[in-house]
N, C-alpha and C. Protein backbone atom coordinates (compact mmCIF):
# COMPACT_ATOMS: atom_id res chain seq x y z
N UNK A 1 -29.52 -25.69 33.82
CA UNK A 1 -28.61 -26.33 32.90
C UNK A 1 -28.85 -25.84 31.47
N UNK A 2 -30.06 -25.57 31.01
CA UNK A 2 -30.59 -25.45 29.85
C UNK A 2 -30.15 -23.91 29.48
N UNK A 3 -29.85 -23.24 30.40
CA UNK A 3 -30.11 -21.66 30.63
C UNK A 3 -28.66 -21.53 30.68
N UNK A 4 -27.64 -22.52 31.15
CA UNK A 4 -25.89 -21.61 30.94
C UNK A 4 -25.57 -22.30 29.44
N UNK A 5 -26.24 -23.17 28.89
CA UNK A 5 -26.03 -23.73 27.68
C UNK A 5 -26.10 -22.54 26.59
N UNK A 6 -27.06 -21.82 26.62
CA UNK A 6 -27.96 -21.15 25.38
C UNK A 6 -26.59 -19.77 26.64
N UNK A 7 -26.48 -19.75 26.85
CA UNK A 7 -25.64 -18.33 27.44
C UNK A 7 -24.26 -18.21 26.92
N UNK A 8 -23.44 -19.56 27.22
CA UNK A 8 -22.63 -20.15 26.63
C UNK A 8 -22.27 -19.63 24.96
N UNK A 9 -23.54 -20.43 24.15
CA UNK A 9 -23.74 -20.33 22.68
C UNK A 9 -23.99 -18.72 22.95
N UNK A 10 -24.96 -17.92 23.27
CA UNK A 10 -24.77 -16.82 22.78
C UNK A 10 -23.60 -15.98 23.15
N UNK A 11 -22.80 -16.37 23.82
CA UNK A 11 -21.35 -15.84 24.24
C UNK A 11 -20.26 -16.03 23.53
N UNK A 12 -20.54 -17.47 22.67
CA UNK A 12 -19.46 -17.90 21.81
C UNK A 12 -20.00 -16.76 20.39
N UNK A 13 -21.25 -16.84 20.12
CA UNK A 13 -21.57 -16.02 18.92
C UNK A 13 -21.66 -15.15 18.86
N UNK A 14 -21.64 -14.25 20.02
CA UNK A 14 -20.98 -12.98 19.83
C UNK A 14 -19.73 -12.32 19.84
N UNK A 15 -18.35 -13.41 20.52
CA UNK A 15 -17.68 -13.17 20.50
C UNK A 15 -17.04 -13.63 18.65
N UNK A 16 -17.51 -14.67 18.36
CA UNK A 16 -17.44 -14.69 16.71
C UNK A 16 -17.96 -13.27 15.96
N UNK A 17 -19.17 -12.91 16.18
CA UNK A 17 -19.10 -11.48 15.40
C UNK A 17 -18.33 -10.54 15.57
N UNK A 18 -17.94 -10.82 16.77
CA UNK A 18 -16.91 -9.29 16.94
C UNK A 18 -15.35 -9.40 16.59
N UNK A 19 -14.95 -10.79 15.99
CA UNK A 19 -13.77 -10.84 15.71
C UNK A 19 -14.14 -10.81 14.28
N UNK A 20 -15.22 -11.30 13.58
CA UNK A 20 -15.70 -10.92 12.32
C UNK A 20 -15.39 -9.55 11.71
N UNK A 21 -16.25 -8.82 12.65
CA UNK A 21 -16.53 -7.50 12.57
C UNK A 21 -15.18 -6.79 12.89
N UNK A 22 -14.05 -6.96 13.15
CA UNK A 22 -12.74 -6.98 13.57
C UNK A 22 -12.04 -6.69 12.27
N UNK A 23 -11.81 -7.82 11.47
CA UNK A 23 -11.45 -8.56 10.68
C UNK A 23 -11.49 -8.03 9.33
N UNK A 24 -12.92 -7.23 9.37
CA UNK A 24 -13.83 -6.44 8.37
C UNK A 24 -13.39 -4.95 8.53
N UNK A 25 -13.19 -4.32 9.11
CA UNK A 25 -12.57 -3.13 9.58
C UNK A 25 -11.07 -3.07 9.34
N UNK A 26 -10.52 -4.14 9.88
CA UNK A 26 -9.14 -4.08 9.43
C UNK A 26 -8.58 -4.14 8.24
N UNK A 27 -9.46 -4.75 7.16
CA UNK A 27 -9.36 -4.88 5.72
C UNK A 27 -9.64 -3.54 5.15
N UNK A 28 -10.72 -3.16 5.50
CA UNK A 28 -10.89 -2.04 4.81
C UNK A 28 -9.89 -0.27 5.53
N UNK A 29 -9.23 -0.63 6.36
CA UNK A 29 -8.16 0.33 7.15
C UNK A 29 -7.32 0.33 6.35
N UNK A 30 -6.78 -0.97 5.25
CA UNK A 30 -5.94 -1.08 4.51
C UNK A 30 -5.61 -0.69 2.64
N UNK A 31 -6.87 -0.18 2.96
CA UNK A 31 -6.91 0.48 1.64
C UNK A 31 -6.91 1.98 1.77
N UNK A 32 -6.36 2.37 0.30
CA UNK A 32 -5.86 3.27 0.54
C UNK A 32 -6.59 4.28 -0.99
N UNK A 33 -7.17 5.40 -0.46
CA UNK A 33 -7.79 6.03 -2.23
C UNK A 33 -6.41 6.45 -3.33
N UNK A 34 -6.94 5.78 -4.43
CA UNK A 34 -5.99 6.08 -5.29
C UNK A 34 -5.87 7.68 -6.00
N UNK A 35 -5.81 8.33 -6.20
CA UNK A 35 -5.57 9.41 -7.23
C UNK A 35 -5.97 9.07 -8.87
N UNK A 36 -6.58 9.62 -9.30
CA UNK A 36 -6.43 9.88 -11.00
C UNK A 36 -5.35 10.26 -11.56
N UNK A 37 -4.09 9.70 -12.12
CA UNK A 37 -2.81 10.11 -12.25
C UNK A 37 -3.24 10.66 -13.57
N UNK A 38 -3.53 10.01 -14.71
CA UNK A 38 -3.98 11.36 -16.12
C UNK A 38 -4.29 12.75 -15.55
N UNK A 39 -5.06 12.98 -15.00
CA UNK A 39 -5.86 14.46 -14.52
C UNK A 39 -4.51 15.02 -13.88
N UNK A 40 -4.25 14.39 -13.20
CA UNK A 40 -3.02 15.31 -12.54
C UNK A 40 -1.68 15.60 -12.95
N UNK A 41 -1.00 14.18 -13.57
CA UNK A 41 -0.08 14.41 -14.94
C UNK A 41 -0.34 15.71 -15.73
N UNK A 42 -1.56 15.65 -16.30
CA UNK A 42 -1.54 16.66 -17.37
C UNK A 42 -1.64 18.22 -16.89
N UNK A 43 -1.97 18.46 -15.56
CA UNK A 43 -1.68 19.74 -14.54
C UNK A 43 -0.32 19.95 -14.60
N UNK A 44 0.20 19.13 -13.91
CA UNK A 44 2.09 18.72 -13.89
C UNK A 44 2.71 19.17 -15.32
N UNK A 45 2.19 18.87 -16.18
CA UNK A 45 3.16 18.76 -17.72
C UNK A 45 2.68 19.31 -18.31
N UNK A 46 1.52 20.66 -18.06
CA UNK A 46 0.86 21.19 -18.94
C UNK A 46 2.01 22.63 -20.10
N UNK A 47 2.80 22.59 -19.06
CA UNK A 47 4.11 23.62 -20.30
C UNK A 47 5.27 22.79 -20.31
N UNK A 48 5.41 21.74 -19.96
CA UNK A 48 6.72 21.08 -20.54
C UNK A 48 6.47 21.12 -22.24
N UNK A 49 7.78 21.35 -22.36
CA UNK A 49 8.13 21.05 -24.18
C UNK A 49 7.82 19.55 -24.83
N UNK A 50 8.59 18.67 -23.65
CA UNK A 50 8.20 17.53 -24.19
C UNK A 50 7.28 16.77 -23.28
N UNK A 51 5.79 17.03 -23.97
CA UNK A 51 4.79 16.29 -23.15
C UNK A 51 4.27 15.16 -23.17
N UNK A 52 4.89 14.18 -24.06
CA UNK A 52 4.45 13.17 -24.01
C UNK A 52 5.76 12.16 -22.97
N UNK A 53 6.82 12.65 -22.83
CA UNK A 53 7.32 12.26 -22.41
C UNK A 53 7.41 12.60 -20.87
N UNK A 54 7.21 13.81 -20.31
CA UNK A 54 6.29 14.30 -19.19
C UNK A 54 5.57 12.90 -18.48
N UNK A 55 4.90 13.27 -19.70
CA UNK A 55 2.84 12.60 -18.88
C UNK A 55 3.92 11.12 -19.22
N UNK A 56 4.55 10.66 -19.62
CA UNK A 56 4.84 8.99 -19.20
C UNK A 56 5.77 8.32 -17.82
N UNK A 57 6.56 9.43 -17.59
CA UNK A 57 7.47 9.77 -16.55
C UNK A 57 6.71 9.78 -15.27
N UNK A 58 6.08 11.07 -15.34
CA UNK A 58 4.90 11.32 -14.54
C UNK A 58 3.92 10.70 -13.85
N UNK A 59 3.29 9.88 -14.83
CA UNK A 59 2.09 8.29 -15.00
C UNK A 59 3.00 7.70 -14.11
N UNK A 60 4.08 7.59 -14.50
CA UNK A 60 5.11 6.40 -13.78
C UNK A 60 5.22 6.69 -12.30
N UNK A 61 5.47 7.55 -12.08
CA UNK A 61 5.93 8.54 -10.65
C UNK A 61 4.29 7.95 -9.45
N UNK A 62 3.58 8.59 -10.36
CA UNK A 62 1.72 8.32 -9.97
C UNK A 62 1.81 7.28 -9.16
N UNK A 63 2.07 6.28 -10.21
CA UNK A 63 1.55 4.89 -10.11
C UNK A 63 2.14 4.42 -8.40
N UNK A 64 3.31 4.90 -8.43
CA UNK A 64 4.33 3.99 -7.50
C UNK A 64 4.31 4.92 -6.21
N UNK A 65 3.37 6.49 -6.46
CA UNK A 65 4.11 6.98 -5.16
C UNK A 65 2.14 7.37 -4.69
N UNK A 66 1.33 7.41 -5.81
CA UNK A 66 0.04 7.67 -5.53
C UNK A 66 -0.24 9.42 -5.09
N UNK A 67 0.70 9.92 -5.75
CA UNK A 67 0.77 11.72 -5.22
C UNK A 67 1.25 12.36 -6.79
N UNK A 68 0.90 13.16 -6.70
CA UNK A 68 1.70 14.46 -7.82
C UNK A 68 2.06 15.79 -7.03
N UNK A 69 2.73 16.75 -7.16
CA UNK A 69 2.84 17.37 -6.29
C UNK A 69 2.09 18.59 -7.43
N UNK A 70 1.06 19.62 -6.97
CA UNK A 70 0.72 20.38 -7.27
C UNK A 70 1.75 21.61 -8.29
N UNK A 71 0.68 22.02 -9.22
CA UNK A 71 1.78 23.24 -10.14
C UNK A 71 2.81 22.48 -10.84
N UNK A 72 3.36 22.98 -11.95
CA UNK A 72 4.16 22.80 -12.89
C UNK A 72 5.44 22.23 -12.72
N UNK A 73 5.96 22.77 -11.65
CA UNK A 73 7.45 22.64 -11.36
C UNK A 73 7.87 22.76 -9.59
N UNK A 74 8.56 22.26 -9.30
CA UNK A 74 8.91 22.55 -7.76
C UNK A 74 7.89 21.57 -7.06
N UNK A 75 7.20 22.17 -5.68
CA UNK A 75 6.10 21.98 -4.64
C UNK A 75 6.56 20.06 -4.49
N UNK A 76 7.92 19.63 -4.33
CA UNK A 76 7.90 18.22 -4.12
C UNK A 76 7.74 18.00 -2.97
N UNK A 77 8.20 18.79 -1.80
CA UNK A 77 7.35 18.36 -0.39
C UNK A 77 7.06 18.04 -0.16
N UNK A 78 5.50 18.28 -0.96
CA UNK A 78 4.50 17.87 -0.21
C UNK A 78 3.92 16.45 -0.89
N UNK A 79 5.11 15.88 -1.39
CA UNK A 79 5.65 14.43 -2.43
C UNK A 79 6.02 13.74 -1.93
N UNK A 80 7.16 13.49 -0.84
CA UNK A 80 8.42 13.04 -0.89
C UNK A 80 8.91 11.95 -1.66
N UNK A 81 7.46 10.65 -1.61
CA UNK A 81 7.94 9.74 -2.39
C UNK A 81 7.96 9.64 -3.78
N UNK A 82 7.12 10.81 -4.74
CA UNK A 82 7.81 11.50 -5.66
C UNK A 82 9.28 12.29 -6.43
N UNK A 83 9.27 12.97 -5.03
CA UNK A 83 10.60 13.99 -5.00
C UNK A 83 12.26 13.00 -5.29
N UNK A 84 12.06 11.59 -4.31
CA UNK A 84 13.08 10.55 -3.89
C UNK A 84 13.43 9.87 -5.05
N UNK A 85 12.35 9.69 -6.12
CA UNK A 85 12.39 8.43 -7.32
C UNK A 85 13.44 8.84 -7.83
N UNK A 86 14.70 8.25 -8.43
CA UNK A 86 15.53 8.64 -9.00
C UNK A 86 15.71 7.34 -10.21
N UNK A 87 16.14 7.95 -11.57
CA UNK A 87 16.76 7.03 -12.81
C UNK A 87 17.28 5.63 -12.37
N UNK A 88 17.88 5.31 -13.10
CA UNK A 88 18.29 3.83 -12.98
C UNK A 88 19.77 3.87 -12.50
N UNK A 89 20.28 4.84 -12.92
CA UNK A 89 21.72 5.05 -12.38
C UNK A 89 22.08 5.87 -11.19
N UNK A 90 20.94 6.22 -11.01
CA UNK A 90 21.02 6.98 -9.71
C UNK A 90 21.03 8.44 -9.51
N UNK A 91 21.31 9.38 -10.97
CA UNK A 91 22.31 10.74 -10.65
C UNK A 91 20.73 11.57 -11.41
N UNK A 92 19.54 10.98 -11.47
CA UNK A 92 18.83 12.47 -12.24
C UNK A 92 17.73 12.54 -11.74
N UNK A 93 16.46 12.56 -10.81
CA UNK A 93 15.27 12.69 -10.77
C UNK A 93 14.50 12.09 -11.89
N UNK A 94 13.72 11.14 -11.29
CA UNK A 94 13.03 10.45 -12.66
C UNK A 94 11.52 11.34 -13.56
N UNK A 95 11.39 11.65 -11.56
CA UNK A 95 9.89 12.21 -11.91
C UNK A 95 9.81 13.96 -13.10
N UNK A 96 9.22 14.24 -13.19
CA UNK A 96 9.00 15.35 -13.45
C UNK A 96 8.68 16.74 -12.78
């Protein structure tokens, strides 16, 4: 009797760690590494004319899509949710 008791408890407490340990894994599955958007902005906008307005566009693009697409101009590909951002009205590419 004494012996399915304590079997019991250690059956219940391990099945508690492992939904713990579950739980803990799944949280951290959900994060995601951010990018340094300055460092890479300023790659992106390093020959635009107007660079301050670039690197704010840009920053913006960062923030919301967590990508820059490599080199100055073009390479959105390998972006998409960069490449997609469009103005407020719909008709211009926001990003840079």
């Amino acid at each position: 009797m004494a012996v399915s008791r304590v079997l019991i408890a250690s059956l219940l407490l391990s099945l508690l760690l492992l939904h713990v340990a579950a739980a803990i894994e799944e949280a951290n599955g959900n994060q995601v590494a951010t990018i340094d958007c300055s460092s890479a902005c300023k790659g992106r906008c390093r020959l635009a004319s107007r660079k301050r307005r670039c690197m704010r566009e840009c920053r913006s693009c960062c923030k919301r899509c967590n990508c820059v697409p490599p080199g100055t101009y073009g390479n959105e590909d390998v972006c998409p949710c960069y490449a997609h951002l469009m103005t407020h009205n719909g008709k211009k590419h926001k990003c840079p």
